[in-house]
PDB file of N, CA and C in Angstrom:
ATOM      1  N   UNK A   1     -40.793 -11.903  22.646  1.00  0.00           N
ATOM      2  CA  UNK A   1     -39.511 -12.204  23.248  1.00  0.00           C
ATOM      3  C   UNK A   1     -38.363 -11.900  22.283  1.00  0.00           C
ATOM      4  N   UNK A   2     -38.916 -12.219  20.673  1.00  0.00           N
ATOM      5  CA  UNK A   2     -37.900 -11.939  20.050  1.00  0.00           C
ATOM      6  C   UNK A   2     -37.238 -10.421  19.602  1.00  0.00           C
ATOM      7  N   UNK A   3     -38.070  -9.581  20.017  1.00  0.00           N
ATOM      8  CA  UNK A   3     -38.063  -8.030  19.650  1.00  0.00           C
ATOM      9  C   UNK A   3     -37.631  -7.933  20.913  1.00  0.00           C
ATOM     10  N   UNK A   4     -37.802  -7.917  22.252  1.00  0.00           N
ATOM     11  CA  UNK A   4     -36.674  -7.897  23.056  1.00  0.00           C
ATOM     12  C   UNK A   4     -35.253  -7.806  23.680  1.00  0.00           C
ATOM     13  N   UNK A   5     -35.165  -9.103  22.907  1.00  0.00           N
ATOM     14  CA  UNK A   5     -33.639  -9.884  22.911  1.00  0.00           C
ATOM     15  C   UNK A   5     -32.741  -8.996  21.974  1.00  0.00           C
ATOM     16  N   UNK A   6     -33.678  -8.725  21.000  1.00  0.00           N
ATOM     17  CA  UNK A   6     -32.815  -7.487  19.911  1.00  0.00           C
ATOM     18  C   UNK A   6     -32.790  -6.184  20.234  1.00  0.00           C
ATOM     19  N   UNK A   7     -33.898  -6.265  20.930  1.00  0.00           N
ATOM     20  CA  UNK A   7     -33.209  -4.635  21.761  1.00  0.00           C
ATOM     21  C   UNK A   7     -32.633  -4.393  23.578  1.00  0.00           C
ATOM     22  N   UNK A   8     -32.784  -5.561  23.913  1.00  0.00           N
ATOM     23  CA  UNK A   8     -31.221  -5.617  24.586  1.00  0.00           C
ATOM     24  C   UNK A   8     -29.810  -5.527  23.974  1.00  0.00           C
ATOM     25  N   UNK A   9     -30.172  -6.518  23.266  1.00  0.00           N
ATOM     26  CA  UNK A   9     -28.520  -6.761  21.911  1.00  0.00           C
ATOM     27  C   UNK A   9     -28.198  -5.234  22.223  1.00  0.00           C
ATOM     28  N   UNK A  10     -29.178  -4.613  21.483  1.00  0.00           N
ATOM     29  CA  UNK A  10     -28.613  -2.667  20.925  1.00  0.00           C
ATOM     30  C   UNK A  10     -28.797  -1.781  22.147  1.00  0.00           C
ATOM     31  N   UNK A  11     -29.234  -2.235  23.060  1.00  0.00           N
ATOM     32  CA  UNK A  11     -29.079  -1.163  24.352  1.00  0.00           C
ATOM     33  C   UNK A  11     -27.971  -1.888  24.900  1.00  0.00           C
ATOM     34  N   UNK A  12     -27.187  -2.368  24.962  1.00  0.00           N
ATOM     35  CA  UNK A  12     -26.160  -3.113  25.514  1.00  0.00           C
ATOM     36  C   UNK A  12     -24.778  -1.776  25.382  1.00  0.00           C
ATOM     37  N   UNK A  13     -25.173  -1.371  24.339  1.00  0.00           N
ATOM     38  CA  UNK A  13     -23.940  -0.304  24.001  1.00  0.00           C
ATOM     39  C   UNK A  13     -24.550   1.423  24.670  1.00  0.00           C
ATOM     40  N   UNK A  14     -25.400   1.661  25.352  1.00  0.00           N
ATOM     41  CA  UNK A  14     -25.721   2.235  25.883  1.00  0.00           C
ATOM     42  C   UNK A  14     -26.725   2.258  27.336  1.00  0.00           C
ATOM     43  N   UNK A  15     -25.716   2.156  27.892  1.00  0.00           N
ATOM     44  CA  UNK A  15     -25.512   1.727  29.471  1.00  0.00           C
ATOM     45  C   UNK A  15     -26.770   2.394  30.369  1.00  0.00           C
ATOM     46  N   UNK A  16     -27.228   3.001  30.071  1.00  0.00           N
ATOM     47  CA  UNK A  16     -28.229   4.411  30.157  1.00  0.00           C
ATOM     48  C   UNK A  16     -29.137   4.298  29.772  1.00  0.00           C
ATOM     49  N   UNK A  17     -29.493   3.334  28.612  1.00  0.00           N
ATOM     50  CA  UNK A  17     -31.384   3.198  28.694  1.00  0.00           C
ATOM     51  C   UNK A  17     -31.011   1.423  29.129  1.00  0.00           C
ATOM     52  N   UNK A  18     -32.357   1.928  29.310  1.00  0.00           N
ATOM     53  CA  UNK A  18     -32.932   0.524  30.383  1.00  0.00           C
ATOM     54  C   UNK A  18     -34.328   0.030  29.800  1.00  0.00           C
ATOM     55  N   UNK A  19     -33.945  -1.442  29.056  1.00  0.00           N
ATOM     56  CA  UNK A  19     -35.175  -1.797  28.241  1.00  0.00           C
ATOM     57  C   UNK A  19     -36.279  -2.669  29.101  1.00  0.00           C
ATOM     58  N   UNK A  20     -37.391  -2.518  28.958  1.00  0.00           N
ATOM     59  CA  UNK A  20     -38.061  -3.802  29.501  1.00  0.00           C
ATOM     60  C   UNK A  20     -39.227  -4.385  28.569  1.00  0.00           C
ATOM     61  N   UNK A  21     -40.127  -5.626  29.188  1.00  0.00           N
ATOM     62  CA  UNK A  21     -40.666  -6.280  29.012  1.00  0.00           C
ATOM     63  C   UNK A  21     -42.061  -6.868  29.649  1.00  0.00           C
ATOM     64  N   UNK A  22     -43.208  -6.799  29.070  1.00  0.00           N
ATOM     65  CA  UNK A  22     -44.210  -6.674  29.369  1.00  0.00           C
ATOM     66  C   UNK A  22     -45.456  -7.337  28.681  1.00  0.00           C
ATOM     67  N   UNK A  23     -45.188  -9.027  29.276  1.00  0.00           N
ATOM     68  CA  UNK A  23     -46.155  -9.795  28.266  1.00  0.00           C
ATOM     69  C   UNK A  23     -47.022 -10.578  28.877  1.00  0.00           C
ATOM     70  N   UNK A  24     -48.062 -11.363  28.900  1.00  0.00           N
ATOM     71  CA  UNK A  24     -49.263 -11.802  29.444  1.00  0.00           C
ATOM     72  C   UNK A  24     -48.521 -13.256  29.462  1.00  0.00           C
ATOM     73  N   UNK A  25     -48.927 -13.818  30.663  1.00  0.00           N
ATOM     74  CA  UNK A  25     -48.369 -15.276  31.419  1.00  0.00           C
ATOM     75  C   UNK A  25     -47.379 -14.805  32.092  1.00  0.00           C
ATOM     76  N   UNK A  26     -47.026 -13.462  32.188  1.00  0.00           N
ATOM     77  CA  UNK A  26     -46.121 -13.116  33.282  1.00  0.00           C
ATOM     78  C   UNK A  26     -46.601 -12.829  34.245  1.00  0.00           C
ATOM     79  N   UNK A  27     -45.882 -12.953  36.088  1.00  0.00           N
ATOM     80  CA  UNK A  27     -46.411 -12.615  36.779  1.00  0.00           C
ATOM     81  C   UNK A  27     -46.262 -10.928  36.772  1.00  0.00           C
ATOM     82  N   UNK A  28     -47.511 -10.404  37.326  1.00  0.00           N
ATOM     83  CA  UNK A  28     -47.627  -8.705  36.959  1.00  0.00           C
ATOM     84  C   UNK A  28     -46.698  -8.280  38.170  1.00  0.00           C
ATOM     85  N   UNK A  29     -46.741  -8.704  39.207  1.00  0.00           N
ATOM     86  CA  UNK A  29     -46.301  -7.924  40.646  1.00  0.00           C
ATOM     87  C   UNK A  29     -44.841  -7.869  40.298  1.00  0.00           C
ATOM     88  N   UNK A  30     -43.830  -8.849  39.758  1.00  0.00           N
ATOM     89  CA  UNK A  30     -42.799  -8.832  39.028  1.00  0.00           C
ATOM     90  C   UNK A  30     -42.218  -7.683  37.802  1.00  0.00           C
ATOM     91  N   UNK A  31     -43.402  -7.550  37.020  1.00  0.00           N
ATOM     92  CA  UNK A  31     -43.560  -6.689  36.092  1.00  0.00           C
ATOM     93  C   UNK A  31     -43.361  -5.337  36.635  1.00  0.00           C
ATOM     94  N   UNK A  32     -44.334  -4.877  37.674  1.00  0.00           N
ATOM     95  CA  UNK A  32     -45.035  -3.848  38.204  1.00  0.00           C
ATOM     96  C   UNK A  32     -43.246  -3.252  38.564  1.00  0.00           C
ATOM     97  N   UNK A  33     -42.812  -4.273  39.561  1.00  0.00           N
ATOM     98  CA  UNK A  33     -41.456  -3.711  39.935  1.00  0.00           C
ATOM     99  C   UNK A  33     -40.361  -3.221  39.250  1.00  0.00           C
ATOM    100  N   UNK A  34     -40.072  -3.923  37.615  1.00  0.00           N
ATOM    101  CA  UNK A  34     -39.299  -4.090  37.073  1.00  0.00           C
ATOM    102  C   UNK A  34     -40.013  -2.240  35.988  1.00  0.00           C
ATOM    103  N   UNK A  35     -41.083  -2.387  36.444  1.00  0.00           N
ATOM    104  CA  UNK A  35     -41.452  -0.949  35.794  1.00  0.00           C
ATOM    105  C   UNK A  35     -41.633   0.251  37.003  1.00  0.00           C
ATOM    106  N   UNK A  36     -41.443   0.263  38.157  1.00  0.00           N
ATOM    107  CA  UNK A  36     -40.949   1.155  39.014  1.00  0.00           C
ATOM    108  C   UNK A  36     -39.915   1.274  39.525  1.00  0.00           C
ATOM    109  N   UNK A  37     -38.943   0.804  38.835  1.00  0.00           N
ATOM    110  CA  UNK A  37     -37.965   0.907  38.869  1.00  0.00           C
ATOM    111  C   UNK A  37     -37.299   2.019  38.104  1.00  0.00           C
ATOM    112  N   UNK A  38     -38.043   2.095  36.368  1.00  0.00           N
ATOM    113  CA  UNK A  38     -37.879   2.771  35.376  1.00  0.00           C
ATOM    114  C   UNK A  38     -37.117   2.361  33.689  1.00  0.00           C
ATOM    115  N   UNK A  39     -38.054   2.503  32.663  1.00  0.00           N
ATOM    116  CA  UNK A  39     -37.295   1.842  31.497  1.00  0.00           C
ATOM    117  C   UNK A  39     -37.631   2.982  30.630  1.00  0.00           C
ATOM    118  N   UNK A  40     -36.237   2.661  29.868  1.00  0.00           N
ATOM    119  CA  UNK A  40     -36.799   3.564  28.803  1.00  0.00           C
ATOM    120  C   UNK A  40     -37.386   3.358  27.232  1.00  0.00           C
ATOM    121  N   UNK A  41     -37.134   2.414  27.449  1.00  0.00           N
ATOM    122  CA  UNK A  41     -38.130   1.165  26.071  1.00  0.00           C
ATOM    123  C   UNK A  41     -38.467   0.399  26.192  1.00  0.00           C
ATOM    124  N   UNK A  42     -39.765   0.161  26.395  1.00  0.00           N
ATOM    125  CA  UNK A  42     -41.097  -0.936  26.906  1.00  0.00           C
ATOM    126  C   UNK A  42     -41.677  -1.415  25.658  1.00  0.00           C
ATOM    127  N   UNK A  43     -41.203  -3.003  25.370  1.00  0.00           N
ATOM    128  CA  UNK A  43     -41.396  -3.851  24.576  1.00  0.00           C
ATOM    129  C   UNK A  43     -43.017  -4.599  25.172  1.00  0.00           C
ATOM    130  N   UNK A  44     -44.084  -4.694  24.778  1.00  0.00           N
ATOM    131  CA  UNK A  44     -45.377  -5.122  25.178  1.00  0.00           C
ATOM    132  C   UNK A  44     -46.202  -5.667  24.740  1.00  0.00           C
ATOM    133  N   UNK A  45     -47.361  -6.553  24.881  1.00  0.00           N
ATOM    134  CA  UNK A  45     -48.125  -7.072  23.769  1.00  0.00           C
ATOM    135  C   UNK A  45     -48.881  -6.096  24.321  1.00  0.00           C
ATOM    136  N   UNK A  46     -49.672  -5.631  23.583  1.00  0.00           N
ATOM    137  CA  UNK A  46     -51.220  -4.771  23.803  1.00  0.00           C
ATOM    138  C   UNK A  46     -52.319  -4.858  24.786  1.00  0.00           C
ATOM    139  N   UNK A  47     -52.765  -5.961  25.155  1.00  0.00           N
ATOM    140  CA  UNK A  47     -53.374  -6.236  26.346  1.00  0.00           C
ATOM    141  C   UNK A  47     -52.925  -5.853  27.865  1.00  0.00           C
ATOM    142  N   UNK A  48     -51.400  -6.542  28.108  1.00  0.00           N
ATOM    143  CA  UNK A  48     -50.606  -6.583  28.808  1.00  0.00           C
ATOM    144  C   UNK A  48     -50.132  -4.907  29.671  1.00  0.00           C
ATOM    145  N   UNK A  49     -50.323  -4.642  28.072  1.00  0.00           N
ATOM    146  CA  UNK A  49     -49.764  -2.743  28.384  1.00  0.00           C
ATOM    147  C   UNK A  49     -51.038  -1.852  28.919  1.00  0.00           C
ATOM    148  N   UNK A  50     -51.667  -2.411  28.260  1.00  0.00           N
ATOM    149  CA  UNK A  50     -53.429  -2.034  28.593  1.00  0.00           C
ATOM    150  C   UNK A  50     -53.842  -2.078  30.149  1.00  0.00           C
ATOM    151  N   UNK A  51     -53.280  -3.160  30.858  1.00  0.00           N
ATOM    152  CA  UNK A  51     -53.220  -3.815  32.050  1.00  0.00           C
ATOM    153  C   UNK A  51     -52.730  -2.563  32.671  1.00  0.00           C
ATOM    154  N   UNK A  52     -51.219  -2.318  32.645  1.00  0.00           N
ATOM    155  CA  UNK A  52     -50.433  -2.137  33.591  1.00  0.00           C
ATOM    156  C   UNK A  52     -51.037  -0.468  33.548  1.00  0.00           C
ATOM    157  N   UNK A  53     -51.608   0.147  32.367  1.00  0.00           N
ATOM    158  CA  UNK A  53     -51.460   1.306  32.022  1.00  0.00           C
ATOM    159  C   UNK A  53     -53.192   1.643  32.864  1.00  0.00           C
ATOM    160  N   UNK A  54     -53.247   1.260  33.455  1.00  0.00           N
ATOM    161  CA  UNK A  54     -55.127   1.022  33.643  1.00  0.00           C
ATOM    162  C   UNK A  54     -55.416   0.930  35.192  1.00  0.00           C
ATOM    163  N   UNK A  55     -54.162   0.505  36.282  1.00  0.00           N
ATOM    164  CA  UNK A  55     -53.804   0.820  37.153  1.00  0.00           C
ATOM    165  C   UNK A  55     -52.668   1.441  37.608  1.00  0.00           C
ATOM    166  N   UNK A  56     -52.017   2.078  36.169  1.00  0.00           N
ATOM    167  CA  UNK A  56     -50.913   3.054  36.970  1.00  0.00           C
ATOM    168  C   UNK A  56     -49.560   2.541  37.041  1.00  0.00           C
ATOM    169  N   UNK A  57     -49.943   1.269  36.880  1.00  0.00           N
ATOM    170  CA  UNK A  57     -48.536   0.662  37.295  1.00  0.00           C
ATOM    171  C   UNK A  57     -47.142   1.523  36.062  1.00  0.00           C
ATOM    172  N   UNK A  58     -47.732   1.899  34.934  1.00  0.00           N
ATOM    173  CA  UNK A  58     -46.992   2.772  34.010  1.00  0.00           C
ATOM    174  C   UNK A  58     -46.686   3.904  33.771  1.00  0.00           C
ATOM    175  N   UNK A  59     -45.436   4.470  34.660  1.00  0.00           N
ATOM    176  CA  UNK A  59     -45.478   6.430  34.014  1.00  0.00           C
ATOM    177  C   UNK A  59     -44.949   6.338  33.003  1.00  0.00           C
ATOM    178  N   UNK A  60     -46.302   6.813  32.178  1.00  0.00           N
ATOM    179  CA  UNK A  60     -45.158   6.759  30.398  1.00  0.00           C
ATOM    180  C   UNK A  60     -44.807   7.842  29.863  1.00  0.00           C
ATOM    181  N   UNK A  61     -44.120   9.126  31.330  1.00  0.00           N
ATOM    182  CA  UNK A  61     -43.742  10.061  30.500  1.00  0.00           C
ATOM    183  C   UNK A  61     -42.020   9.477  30.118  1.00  0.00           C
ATOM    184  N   UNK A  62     -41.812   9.998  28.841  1.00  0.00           N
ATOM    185  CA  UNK A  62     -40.506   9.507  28.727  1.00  0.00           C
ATOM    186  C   UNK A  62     -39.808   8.237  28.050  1.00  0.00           C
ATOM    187  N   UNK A  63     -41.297   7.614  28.272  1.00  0.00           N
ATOM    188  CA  UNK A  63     -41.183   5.818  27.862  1.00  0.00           C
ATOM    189  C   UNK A  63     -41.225   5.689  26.433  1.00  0.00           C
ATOM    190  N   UNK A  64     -40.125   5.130  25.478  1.00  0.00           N
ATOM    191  CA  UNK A  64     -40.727   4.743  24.173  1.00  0.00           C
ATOM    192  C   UNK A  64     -41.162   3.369  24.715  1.00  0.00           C
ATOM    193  N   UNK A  65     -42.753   3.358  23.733  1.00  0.00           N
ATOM    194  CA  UNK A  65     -42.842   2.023  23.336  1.00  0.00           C
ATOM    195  C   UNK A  65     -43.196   1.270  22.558  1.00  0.00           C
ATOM    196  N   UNK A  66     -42.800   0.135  22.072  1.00  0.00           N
ATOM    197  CA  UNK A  66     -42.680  -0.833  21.041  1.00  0.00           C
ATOM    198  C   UNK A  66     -44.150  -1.823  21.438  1.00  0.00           C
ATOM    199  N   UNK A  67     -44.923  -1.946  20.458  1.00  0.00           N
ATOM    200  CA  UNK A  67     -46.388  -2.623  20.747  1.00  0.00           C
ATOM    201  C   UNK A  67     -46.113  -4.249  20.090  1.00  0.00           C
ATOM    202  N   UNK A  68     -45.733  -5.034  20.460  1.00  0.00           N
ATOM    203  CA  UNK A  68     -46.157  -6.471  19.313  1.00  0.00           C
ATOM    204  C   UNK A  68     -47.264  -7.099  19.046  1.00  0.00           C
ATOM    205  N   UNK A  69     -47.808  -6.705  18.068  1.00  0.00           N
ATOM    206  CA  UNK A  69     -49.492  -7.399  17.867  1.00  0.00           C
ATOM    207  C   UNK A  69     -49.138  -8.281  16.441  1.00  0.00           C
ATOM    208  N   UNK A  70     -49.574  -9.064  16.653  1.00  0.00           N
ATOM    209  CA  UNK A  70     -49.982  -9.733  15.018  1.00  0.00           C
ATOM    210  C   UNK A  70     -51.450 -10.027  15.290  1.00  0.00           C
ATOM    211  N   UNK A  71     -52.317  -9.909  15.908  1.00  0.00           N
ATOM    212  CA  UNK A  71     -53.352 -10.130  15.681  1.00  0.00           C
ATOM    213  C   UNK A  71     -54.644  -8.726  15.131  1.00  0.00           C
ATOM    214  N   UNK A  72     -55.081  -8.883  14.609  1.00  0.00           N
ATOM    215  CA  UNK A  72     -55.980  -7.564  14.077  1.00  0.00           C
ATOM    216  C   UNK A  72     -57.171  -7.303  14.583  1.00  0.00           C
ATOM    217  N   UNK A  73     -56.954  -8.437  15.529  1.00  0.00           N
ATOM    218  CA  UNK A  73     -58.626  -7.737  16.612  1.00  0.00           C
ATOM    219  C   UNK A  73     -57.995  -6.886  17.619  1.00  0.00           C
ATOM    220  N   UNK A  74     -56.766  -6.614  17.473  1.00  0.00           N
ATOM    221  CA  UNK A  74     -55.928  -5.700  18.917  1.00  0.00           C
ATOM    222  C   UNK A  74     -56.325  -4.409  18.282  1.00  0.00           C
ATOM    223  N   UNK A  75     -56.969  -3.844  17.192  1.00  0.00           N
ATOM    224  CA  UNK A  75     -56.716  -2.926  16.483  1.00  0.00           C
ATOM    225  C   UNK A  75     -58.033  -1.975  17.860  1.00  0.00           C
ATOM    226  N   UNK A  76     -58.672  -2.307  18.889  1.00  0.00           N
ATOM    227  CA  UNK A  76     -59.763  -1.840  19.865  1.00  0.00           C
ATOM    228  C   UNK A  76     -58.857  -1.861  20.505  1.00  0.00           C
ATOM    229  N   UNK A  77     -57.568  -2.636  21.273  1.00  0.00           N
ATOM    230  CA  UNK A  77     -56.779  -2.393  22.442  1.00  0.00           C
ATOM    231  C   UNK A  77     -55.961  -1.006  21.647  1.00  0.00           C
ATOM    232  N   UNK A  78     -55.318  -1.473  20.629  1.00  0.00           N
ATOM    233  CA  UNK A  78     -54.418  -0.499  20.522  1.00  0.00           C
ATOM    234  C   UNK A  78     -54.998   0.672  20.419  1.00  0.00           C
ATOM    235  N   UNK A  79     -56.242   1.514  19.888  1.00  0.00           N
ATOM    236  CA  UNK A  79     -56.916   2.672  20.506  1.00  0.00           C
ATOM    237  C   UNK A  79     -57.403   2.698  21.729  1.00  0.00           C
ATOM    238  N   UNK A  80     -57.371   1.702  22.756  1.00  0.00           N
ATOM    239  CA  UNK A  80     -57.741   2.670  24.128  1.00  0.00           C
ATOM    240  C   UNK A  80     -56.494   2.339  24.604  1.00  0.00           C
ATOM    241  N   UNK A  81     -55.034   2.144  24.466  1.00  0.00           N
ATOM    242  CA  UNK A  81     -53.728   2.210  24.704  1.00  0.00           C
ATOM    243  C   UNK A  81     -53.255   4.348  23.676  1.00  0.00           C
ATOM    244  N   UNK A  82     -53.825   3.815  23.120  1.00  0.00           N
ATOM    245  CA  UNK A  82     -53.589   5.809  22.499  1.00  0.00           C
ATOM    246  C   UNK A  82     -54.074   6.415  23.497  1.00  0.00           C
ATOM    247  N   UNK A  83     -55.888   6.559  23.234  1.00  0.00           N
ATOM    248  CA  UNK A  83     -56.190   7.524  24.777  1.00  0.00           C
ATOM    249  C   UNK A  83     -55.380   7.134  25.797  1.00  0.00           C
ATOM    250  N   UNK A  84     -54.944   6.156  26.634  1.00  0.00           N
ATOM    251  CA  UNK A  84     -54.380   6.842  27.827  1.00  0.00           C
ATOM    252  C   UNK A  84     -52.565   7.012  27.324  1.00  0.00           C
ATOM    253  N   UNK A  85     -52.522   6.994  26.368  1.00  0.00           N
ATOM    254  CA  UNK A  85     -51.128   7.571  26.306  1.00  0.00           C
ATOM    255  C   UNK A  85     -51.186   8.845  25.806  1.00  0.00           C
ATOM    256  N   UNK A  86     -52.208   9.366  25.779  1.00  0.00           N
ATOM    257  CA  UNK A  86     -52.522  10.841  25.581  1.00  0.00           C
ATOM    258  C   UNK A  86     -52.851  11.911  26.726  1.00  0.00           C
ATOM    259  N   UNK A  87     -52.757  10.871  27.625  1.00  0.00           N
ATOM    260  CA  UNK A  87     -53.362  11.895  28.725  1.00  0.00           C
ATOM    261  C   UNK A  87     -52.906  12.762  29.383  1.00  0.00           C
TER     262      UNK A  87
END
């Protein structure tokens, strides 16, 4: 939430990207919308992104995105989040 809030802060001055947010205890169908809609910097925990990216709910051509892990067993999500961002 807190890597978020700071990059709203800095997209605030550029009207034109459109940040979002993408974290587990959220409802997804909410999510899903707020990402077909279109962003251009997707803040995510790893699982979460794993989720959305696994049914589609994500076109990530175009998309930067920002991963938040502190945990070091994500180090298996965050390689099958590479393959399909390779595809």
């Amino acid at each position: 939430m807190q890597i978020h809030d700071v990059l709203s802060a800095l997209l605030r001055r550029f009207a034109w990207l459109v940040g979002g947010l993408v974290i587990g205890g959220e409802h997804r169908g909410h999510e899903k919308a707020r990402l077909r809609k279109g962003v251009a910097v997707l803040v995510a925990t790893p699982g979460r992104l794993l989720d959305h990216l696994q049914v589609g709910a994500l076109l990530h051509q175009g998309v930067g995105v920002l991963i938040h892990s502190r945990h070091s067993m994500t180090v298996g999500l965050l390689q099958q989040i590479g393959a399909k961002l390779s595809l």
